[in-house]
N, C-alpha and C. Protein backbone atom coordinates (compact mmCIF):
# COMPACT_ATOMS: atom_id res chain seq x y z
N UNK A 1 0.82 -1.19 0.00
CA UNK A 1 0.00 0.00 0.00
C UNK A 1 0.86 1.25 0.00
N UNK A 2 2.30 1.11 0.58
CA UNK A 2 2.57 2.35 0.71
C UNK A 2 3.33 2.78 -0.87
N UNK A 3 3.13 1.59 -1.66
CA UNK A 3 4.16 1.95 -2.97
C UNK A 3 2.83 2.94 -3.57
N UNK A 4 1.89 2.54 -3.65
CA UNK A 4 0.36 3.45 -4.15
C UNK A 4 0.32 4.01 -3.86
N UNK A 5 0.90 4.70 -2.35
CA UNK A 5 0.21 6.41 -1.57
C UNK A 5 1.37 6.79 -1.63
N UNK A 6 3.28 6.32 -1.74
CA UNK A 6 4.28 7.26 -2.14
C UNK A 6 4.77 7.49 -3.32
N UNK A 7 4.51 6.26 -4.10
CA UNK A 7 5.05 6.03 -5.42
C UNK A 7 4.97 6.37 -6.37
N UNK A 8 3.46 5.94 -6.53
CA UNK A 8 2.14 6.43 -7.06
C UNK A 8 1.32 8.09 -7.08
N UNK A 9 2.30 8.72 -6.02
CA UNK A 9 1.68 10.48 -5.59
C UNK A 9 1.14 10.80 -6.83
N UNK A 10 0.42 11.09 -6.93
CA UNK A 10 0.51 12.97 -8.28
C UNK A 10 -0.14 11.91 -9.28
N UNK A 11 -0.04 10.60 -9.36
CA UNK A 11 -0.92 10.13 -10.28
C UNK A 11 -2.15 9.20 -9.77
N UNK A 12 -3.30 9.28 -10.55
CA UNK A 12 -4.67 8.47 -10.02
C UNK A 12 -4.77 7.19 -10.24
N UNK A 13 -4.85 6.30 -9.31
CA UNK A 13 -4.98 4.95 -8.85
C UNK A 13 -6.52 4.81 -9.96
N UNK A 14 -6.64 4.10 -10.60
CA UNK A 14 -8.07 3.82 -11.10
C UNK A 14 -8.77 2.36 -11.00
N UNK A 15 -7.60 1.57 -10.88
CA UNK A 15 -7.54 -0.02 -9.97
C UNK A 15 -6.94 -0.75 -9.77
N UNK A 16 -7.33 -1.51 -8.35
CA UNK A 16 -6.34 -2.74 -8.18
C UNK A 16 -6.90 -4.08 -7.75
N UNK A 17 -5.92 -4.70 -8.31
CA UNK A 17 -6.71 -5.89 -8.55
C UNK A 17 -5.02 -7.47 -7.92
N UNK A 18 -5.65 -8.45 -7.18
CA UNK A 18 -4.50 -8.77 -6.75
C UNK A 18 -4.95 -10.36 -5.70
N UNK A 19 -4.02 -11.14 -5.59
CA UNK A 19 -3.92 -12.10 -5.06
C UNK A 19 -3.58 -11.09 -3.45
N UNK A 20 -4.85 -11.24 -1.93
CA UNK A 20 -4.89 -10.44 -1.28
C UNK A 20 -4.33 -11.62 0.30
N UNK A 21 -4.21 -12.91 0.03
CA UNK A 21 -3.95 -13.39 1.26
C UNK A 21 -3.35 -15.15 0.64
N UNK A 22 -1.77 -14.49 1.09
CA UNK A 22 -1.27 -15.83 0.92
C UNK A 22 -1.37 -17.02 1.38
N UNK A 23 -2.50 -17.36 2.14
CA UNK A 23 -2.37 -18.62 2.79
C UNK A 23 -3.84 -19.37 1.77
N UNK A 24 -4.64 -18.81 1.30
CA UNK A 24 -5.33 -19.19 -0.01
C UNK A 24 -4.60 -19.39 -1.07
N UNK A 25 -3.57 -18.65 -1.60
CA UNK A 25 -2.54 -18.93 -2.61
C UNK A 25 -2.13 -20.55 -2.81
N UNK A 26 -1.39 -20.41 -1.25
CA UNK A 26 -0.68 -21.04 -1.19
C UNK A 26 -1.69 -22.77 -1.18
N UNK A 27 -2.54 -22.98 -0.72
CA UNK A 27 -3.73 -23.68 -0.87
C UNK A 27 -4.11 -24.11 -2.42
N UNK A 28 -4.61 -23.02 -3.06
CA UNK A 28 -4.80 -23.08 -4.33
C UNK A 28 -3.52 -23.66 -5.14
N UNK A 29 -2.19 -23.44 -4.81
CA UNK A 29 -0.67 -23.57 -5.33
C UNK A 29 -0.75 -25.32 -5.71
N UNK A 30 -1.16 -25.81 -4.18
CA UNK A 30 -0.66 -27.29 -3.96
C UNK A 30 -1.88 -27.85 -4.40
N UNK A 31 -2.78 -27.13 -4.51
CA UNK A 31 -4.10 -28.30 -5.49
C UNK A 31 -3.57 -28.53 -7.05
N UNK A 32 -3.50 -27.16 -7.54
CA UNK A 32 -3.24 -27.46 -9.15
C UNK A 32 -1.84 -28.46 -9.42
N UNK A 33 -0.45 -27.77 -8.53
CA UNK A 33 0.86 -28.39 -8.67
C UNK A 33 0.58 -29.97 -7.93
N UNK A 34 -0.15 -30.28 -7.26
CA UNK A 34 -0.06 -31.61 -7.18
C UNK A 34 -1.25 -32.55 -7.40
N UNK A 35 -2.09 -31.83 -7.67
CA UNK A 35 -3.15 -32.24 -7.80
C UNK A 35 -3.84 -33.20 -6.88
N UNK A 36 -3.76 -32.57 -5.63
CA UNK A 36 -4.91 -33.14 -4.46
C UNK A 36 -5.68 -32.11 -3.92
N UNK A 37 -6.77 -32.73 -2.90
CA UNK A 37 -8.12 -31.56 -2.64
C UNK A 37 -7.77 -30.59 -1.86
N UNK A 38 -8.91 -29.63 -1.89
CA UNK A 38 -8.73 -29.05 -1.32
C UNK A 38 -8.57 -28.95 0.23
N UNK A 39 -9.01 -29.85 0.91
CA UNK A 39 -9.06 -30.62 2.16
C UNK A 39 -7.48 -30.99 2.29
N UNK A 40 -6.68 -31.48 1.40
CA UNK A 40 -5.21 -32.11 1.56
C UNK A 40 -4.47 -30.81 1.67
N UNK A 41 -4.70 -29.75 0.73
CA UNK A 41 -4.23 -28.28 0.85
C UNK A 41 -4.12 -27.75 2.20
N UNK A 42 -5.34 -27.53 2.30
CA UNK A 42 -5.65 -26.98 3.85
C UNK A 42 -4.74 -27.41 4.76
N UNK A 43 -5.07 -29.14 4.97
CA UNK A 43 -4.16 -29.70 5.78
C UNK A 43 -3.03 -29.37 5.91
N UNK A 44 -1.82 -29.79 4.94
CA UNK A 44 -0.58 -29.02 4.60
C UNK A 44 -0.71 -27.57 5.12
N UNK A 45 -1.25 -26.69 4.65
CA UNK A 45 -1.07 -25.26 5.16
C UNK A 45 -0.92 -25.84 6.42
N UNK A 46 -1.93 -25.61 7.51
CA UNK A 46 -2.41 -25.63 8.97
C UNK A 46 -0.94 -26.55 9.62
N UNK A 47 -0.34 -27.49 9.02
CA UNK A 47 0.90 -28.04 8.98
C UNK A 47 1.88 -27.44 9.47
N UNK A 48 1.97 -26.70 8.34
CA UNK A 48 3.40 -25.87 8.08
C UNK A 48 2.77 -23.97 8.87
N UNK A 49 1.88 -23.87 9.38
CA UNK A 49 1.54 -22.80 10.19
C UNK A 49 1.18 -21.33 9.12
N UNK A 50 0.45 -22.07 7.86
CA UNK A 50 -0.14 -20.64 7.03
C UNK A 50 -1.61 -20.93 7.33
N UNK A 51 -1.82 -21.50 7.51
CA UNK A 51 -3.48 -21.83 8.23
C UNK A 51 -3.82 -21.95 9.43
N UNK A 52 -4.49 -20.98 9.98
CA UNK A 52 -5.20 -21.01 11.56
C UNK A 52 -5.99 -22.57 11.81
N UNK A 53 -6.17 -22.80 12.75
CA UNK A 53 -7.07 -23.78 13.37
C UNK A 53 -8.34 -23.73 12.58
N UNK A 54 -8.91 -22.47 12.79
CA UNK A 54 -10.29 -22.42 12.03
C UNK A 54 -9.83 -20.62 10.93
N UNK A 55 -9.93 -22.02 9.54
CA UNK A 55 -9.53 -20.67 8.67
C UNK A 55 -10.20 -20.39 8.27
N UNK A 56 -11.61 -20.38 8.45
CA UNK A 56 -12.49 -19.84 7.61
C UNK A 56 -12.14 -18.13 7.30
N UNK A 57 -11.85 -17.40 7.57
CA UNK A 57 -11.58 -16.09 7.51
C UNK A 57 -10.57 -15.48 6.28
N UNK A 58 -9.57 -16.81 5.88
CA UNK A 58 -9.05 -16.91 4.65
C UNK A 58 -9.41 -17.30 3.54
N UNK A 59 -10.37 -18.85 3.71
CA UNK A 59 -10.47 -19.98 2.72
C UNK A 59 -12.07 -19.53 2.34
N UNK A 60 -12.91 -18.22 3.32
CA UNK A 60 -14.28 -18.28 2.82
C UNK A 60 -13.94 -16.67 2.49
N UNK A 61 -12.60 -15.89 1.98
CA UNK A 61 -12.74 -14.87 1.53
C UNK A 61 -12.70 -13.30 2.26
N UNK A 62 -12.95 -13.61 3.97
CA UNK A 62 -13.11 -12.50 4.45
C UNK A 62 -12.18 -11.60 4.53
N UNK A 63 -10.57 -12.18 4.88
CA UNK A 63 -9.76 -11.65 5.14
C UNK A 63 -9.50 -10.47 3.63
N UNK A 64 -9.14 -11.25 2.57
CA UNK A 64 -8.98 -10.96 1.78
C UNK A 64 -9.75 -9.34 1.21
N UNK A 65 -10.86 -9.87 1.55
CA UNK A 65 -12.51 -8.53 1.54
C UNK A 65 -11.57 -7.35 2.52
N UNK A 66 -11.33 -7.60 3.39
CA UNK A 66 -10.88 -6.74 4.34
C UNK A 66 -9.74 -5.76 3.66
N UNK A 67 -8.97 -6.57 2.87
CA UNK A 67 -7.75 -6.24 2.48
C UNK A 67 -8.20 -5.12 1.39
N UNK A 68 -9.60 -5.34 0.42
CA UNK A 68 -10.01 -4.81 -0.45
C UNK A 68 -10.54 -3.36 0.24
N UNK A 69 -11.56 -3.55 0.96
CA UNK A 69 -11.91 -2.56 1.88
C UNK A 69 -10.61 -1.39 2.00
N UNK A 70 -9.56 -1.81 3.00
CA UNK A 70 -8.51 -0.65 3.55
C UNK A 70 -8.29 -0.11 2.29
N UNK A 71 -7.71 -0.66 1.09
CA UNK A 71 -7.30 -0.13 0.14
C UNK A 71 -8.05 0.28 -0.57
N UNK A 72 -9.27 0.35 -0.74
CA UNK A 72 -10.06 1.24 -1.55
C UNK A 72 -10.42 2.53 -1.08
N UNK A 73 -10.46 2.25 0.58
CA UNK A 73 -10.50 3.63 1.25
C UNK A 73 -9.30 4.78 1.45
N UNK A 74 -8.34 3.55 1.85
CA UNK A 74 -6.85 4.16 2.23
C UNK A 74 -6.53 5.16 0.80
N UNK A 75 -6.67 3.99 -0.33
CA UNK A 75 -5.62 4.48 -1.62
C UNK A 75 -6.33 5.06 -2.46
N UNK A 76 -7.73 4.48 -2.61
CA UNK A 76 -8.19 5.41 -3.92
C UNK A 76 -9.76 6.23 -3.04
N UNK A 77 -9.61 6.51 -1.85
CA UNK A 77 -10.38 7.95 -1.43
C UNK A 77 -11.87 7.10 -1.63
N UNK A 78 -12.40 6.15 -1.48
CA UNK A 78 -13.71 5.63 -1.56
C UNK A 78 -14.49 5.16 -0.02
N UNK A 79 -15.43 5.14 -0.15
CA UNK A 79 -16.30 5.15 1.25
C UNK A 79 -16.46 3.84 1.51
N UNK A 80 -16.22 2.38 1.35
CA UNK A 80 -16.19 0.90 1.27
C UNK A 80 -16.52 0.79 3.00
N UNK A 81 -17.15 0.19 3.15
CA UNK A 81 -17.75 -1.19 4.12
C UNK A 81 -17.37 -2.79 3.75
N UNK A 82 -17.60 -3.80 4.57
CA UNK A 82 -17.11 -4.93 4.22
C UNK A 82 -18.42 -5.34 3.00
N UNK A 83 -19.79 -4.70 3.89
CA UNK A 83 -20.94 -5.46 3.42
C UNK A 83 -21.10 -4.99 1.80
N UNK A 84 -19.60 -3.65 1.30
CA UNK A 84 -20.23 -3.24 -0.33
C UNK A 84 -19.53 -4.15 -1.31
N UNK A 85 -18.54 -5.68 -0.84
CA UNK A 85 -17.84 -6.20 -1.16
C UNK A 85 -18.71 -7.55 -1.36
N UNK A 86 -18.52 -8.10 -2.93
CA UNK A 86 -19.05 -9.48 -3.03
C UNK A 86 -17.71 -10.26 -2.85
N UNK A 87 -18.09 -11.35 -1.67
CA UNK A 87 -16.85 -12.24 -1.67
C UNK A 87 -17.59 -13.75 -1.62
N UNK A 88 -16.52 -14.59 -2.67
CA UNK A 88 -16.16 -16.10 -2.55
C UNK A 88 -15.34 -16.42 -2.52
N UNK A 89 -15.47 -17.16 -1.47
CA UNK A 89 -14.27 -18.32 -1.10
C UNK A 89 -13.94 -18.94 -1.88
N UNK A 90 -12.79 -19.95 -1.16
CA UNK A 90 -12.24 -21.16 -2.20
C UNK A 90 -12.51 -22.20 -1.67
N UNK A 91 -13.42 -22.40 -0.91
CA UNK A 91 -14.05 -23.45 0.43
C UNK A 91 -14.51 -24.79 -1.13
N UNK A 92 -15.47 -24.48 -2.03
CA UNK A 92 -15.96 -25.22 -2.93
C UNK A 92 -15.14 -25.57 -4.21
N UNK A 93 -13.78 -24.74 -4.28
CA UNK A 93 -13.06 -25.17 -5.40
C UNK A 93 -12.51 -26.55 -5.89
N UNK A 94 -12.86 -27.35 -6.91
CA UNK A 94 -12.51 -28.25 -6.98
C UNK A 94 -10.73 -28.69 -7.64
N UNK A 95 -10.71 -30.12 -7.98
CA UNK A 95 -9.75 -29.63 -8.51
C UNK A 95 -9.31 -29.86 -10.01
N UNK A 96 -11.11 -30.77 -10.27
CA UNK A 96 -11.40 -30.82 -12.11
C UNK A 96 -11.45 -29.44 -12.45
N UNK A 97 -11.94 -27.88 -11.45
CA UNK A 97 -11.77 -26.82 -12.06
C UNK A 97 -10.44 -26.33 -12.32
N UNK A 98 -9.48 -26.80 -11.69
CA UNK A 98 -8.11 -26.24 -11.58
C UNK A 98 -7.48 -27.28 -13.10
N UNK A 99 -7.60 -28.22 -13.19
CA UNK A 99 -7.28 -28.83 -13.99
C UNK A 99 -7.75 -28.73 -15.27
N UNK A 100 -9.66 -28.04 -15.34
CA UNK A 100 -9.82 -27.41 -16.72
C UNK A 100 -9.28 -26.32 -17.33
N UNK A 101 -8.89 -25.16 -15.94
CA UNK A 101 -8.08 -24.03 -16.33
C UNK A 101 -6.94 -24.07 -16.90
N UNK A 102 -6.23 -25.17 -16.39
CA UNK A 102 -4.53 -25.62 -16.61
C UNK A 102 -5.09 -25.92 -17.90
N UNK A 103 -5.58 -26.61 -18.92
CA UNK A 103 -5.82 -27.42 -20.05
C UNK A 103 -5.75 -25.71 -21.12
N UNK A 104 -6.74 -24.82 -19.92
CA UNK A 104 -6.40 -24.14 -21.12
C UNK A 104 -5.17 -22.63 -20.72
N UNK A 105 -4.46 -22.91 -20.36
CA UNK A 105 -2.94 -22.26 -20.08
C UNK A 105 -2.94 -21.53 -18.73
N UNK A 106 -4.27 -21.28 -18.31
CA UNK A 106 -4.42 -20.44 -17.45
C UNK A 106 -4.26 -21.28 -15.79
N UNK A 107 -4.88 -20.59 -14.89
CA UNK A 107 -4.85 -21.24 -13.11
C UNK A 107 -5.89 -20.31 -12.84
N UNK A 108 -6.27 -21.03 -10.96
CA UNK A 108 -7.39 -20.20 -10.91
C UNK A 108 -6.48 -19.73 -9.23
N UNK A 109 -7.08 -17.96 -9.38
CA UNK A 109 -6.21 -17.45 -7.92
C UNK A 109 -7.50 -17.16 -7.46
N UNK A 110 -7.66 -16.52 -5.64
CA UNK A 110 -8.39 -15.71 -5.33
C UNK A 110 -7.87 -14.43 -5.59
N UNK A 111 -8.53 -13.68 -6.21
CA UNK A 111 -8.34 -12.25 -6.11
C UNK A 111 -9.42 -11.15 -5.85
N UNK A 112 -8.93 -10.28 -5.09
CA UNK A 112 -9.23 -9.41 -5.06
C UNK A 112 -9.58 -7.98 -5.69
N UNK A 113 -10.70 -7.12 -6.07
CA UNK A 113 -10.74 -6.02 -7.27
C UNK A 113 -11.39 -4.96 -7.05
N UNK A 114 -10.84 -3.61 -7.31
CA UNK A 114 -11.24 -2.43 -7.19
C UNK A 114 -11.41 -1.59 -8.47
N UNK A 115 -12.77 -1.37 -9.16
CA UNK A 115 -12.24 -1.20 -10.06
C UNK A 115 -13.49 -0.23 -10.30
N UNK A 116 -14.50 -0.57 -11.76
CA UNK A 116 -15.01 0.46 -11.67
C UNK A 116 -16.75 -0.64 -12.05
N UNK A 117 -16.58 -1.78 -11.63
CA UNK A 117 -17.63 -2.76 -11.34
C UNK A 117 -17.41 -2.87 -9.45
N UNK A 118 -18.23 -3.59 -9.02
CA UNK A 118 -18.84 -3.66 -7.65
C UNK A 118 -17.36 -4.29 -6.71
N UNK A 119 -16.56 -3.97 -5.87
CA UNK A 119 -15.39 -4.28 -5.08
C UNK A 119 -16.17 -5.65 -4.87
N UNK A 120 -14.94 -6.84 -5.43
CA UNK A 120 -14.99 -8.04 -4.88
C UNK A 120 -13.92 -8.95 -4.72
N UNK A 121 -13.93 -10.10 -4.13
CA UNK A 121 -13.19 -11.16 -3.78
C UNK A 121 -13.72 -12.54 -4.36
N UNK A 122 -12.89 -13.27 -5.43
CA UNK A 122 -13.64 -14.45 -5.92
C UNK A 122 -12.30 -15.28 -6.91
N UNK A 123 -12.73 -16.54 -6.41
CA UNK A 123 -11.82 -17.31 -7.29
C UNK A 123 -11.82 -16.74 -8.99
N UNK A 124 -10.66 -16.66 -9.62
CA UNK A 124 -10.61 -16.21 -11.26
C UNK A 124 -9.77 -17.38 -11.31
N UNK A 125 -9.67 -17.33 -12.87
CA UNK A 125 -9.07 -18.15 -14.09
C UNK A 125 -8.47 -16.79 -14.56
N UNK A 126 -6.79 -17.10 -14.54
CA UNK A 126 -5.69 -15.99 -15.24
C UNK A 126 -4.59 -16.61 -15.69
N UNK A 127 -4.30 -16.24 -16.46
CA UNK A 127 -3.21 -16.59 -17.45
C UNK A 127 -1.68 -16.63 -16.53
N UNK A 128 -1.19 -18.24 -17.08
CA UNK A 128 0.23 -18.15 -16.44
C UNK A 128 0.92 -17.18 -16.81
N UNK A 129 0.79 -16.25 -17.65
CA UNK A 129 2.02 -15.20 -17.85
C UNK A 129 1.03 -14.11 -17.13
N UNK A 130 0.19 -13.77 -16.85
CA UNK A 130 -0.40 -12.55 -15.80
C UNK A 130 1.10 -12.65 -14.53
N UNK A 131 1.01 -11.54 -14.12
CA UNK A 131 2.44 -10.37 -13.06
C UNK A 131 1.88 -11.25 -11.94
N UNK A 132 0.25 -11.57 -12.01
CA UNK A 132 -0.49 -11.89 -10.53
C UNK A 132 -0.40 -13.51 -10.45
N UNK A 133 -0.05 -14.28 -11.43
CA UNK A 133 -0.03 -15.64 -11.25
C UNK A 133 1.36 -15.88 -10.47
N UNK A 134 1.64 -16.04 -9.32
CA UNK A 134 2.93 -16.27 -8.36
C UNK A 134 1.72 -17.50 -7.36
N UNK A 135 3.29 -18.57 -7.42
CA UNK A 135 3.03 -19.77 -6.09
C UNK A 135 3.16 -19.25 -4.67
N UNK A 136 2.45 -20.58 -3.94
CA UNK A 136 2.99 -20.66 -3.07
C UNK A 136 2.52 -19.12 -1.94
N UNK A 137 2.87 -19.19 -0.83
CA UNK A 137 2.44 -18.05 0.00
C UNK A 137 2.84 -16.71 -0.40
N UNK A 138 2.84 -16.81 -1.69
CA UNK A 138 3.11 -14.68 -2.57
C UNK A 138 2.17 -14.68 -2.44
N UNK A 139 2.02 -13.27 -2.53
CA UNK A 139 1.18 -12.16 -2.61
C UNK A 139 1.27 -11.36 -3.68
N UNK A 140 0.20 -10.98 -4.48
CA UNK A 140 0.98 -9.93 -5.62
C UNK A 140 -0.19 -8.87 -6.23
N UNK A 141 -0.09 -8.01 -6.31
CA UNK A 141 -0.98 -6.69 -6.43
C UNK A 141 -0.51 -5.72 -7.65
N UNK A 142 -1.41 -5.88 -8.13
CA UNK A 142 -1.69 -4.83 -9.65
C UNK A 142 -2.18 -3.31 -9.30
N UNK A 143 -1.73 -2.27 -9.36
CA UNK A 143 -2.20 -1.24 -9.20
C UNK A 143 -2.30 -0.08 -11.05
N UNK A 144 -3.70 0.13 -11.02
CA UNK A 144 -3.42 0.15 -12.34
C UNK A 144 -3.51 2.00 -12.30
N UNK A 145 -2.83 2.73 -12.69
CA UNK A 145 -3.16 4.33 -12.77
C UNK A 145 -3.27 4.93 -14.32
N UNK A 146 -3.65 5.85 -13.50
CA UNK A 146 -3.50 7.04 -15.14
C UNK A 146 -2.69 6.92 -16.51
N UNK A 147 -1.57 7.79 -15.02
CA UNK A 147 -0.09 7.97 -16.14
C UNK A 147 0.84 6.30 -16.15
N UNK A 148 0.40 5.86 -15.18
CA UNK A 148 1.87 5.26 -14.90
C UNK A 148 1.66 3.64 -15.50
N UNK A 149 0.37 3.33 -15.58
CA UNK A 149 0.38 2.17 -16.48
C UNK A 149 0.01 1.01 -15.18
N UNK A 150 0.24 -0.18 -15.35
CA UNK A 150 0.11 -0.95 -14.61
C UNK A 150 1.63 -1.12 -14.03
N UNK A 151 1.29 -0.86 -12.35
CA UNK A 151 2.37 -1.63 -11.85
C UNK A 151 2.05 -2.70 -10.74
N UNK A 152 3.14 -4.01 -10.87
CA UNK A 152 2.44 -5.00 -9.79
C UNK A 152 3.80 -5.12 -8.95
N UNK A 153 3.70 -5.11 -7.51
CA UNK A 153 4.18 -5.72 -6.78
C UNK A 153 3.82 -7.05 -5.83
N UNK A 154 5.21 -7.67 -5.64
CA UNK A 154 5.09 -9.47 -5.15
C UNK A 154 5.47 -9.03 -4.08
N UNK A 155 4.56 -9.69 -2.74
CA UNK A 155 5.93 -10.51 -1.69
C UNK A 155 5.11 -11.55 -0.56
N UNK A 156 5.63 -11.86 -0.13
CA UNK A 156 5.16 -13.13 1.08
C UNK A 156 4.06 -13.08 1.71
N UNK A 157 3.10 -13.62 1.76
CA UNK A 157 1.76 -13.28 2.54
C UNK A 157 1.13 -14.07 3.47
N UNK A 158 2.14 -15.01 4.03
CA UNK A 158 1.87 -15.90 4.43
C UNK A 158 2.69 -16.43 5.67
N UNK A 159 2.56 -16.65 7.01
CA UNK A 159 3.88 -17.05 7.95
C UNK A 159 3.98 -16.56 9.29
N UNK A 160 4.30 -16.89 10.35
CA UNK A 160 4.76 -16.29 11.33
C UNK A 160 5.72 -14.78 11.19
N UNK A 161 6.91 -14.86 10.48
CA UNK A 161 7.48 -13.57 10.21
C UNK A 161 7.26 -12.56 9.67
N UNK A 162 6.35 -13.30 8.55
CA UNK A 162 5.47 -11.95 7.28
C UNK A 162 4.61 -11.39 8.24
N UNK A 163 3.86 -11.87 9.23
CA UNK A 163 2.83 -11.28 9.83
C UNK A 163 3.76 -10.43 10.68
N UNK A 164 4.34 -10.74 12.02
CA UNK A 164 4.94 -10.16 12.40
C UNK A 164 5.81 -8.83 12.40
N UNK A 165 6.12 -9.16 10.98
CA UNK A 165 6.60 -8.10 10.28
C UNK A 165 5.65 -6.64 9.81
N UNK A 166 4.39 -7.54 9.32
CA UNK A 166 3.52 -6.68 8.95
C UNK A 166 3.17 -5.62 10.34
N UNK A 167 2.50 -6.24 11.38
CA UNK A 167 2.14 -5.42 12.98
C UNK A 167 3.28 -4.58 12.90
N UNK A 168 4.80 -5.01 13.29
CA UNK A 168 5.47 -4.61 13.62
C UNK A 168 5.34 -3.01 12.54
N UNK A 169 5.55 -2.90 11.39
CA UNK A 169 5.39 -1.84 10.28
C UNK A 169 4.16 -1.30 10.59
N UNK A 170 3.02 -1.75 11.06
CA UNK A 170 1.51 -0.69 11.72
C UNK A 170 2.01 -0.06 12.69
N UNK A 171 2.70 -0.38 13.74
CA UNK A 171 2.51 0.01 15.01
C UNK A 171 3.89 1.26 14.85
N UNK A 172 4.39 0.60 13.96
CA UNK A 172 5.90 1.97 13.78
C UNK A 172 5.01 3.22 12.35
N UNK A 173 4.42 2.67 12.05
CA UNK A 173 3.14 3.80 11.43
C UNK A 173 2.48 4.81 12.33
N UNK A 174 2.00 3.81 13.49
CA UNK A 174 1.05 4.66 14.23
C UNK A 174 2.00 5.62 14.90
N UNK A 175 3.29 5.21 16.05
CA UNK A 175 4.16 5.83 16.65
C UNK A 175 4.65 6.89 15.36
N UNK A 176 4.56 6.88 14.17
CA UNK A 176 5.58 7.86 13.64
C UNK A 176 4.27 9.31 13.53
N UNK A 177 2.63 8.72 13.45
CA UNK A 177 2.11 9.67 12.93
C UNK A 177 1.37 10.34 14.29
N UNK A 178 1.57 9.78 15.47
CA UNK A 178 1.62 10.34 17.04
C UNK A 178 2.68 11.14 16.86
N UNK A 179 3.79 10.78 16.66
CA UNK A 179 4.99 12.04 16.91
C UNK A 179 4.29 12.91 16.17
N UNK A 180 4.59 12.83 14.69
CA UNK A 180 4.10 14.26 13.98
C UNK A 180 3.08 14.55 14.62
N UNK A 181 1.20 14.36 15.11
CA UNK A 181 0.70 14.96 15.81
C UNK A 181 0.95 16.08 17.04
N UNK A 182 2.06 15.26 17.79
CA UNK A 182 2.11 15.68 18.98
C UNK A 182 3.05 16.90 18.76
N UNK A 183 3.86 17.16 17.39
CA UNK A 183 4.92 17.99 17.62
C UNK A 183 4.18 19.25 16.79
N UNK A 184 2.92 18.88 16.22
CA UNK A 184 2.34 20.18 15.36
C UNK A 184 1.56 21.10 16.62
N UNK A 185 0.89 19.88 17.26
CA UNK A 185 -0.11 20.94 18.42
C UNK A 185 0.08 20.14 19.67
C-alpha cells in the first residue's frame, strides 16, 4: 500500500486488482501443482503454520474482503464497508476446475478487485504469464493508474514472520504519525 500512496503520488490509482492473502494462494498452489483436494491443501497449510485452526476467515474470503476494503479507502479515497464487497471463497473449489483451467494455459487465484464494477473477492481463471499468477504463499498486487500504467508488486503473505513483520510496520506507522501529531499541536 505504501508503494500506491508514495510512489504512485501525483498520479490516479483507477484499480487494483490482486492475489490479497497468501495462505489461499498457497492452498490453491498445492491443489493445481499436485493435484490433491482441497481438504489435503488446507491440511498441509495448517501443517506448516499458514493456516489457523479455524480458517475460515481466509479460505471463505473474508480476510482478503478486508484487504479490499482498507485499500479502496486508504488508496483510492472511496467510502467501502465490508458489506459493499461481493466475496467467494475457495471453500468449494474443486480440482477438475483447476485442472480445466490448466488445459487451457491459465490457473485459478483468489483475487481481489477495485475497479469500476462492484469491489470483490472471488476465485478467477488468469493466465500463467499474468504479473499476478505467483506460487505458493506470494502475494501480488496490480495497481493500475493514469499515467503510470500498470504496476504489480510481489511478496510473502503468508507465515509467522510476514505477519509479524507486517504489525510490527503498523505500530511503527502509528508511533511515527503520534509524533508528527504531537509535535504540530
Amino acid at each position: 500500500m505504501e508503494l500506491a500512496k508514495k510512489c504512485l503520488e501525483g498520479d490516479k490509482i483507477t484499480a487494483i486488482r490482486g492475489i490479497l492473502n497468501g495462505t489461499t494462494n498457497y492452498i490453491l498452489t498445492e491443489m493445481a501443482e499436485k493435484q490433491i483436494t482441497f481438504m489435503e491443501a488446507l491440511e498441509d497449510a495448517q501443517k506448516l503454520g499458514y493456516a489457523e485452526t479455524d480458517p475460515s476467515m481466509d479460505i471463505d474470503g473474508i480476510d482478503p474482503a478486508c484487504k479490499v476494503v482498507i485499500m479502496a479507502n486508504w488508496i483510492m479515497n472511496k467510502k467501502l464497508t465490508l458489506k459493499d464487497v461481493d466475496v467467494t471463497g475457495i471453500r468449494n473449489l474443486t480440482t477438475e476446475a483447476l485442472e480445466k483451467a490448466t488445459k487451457k494455459g491459465k490457473t485459478i487465484k483468489l483475487l481481489g478487485a477495485i475497479d469500476d464494477k462492484k469491489p470483490r473477492v472471488a476465485p478467477c481463471e488468469i493466465s500463467r504469464h499474468d504479473p499476478l499468477c505467483v506460487s505458493g504463499v506470494l502475494n501480488a498486487v496490480t495497481f493500475s493508474s493514469e499515467f503510470a500504467g500498470e504496476v504489480t508488486i510481489i511478496g510473502r503473505g503468508a507465515g509467522g514472520s510476514e505477519t509479524a513483520s507486517a504489525v510490527l510496520r503498523d505500530l511503527l506507522d502509528i508511533r511515527h504519525n503520534l509524533a508528527a501529531m504531537l509535535t504540530r499541536g
